[in-house]
Protein backbone atom coordinates (compact mmCIF):
# COMPACT_ATOMS: atom_id res chain seq x y z
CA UNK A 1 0.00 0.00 0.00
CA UNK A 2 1.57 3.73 -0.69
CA UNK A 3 0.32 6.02 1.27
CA UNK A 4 0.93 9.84 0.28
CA UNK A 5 1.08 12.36 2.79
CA UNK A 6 0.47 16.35 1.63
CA UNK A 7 1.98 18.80 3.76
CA UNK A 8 5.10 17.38 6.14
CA UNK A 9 5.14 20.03 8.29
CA UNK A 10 4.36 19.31 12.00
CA UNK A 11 1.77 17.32 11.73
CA UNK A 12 2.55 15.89 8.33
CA UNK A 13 6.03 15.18 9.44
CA UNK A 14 5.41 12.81 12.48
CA UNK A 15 3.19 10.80 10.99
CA UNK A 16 5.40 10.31 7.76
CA UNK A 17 8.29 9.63 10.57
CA UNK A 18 5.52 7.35 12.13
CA UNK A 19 4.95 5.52 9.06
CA UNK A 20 8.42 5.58 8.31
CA UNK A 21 9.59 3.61 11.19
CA UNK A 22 6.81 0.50 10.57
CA UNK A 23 8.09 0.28 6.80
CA UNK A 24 5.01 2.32 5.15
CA UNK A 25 5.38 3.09 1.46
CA UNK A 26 5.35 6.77 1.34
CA UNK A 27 4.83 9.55 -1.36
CA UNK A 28 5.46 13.02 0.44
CA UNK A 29 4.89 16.31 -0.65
CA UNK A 30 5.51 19.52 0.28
CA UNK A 31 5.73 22.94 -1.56
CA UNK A 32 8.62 23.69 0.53
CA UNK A 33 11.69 21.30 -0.22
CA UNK A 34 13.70 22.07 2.75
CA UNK A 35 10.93 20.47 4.83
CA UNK A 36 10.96 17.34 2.48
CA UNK A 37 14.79 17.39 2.51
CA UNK A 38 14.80 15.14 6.03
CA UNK A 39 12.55 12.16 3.94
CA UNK A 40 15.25 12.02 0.91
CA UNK A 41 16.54 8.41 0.17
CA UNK A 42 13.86 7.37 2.79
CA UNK A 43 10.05 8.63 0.68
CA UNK A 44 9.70 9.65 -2.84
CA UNK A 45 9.58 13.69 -2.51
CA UNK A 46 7.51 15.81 -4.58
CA UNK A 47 6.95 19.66 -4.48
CA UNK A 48 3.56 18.96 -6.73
CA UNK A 49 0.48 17.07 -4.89
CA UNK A 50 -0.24 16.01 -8.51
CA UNK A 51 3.24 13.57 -8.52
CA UNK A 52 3.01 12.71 -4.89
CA UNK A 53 -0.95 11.38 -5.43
CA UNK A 54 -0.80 9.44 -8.79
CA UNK A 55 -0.40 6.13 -7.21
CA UNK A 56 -1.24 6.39 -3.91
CA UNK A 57 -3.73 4.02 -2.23
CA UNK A 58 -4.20 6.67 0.58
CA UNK A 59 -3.99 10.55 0.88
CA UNK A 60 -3.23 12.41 3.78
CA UNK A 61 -3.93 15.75 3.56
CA UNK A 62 -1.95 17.83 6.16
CA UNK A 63 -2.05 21.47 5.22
CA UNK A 64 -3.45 24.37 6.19
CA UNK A 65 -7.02 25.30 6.08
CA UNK A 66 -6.25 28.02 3.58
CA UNK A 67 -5.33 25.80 1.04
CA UNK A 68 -6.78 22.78 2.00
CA UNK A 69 -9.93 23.45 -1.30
CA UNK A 70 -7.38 24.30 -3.52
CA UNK A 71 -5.10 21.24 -2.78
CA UNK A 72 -8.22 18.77 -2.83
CA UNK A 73 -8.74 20.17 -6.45
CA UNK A 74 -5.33 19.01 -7.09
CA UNK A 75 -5.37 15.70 -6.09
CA UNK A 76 -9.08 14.52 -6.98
CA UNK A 77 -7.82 15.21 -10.29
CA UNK A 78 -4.58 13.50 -10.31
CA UNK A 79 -5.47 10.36 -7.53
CA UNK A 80 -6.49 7.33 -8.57
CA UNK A 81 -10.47 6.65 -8.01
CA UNK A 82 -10.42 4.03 -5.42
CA UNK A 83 -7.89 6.26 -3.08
CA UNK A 84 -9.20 7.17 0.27
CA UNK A 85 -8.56 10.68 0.81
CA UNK A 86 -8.44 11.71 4.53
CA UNK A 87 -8.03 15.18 5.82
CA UNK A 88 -6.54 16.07 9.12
């Protein structure tokens, strides 16, 4: 299962660490690539929700209300149809 993860920020970021630790598949994104820099080598990094979603089984949305429309627009258009998109 790959599970991508919008937004690594504070919340973002521990749960990708989380995930990280158990051996999760993860697709992060962030807009801002020092903040995805830690995940290198570890997560495929994207600074596009459109890369980050095209294969993922599960979306995590973890960014901030202001842009949380905009970035569902994004990645109901570029997730596959079956994902489960959850917001946090």
């Amino acid at each position: 299962m790959k599970i991508a993860i919008i937004g690594v920020g504070g919340l973002g970021g521990a749960l990708a660490e989380g995930l990280l630790a158990r051996g999760a598949t993860l697709s992060l994104c962030d807009r801002h690539a020092e903040k995805l820099a830690r995940f290198v080598g570890q997560a495929e990094t994207h600074l596009e929700p459109a890369a980050a979603v095209r294969e993922a089984d599960v979306v995590v949305l973890a960014v901030k209300p202001k842009v949380t429309v905009a970035t569902c627009k994004q990645v109901a258009a570029h997730a596959p149809a079956a994902a489960l998109v959850v917001s946090c």
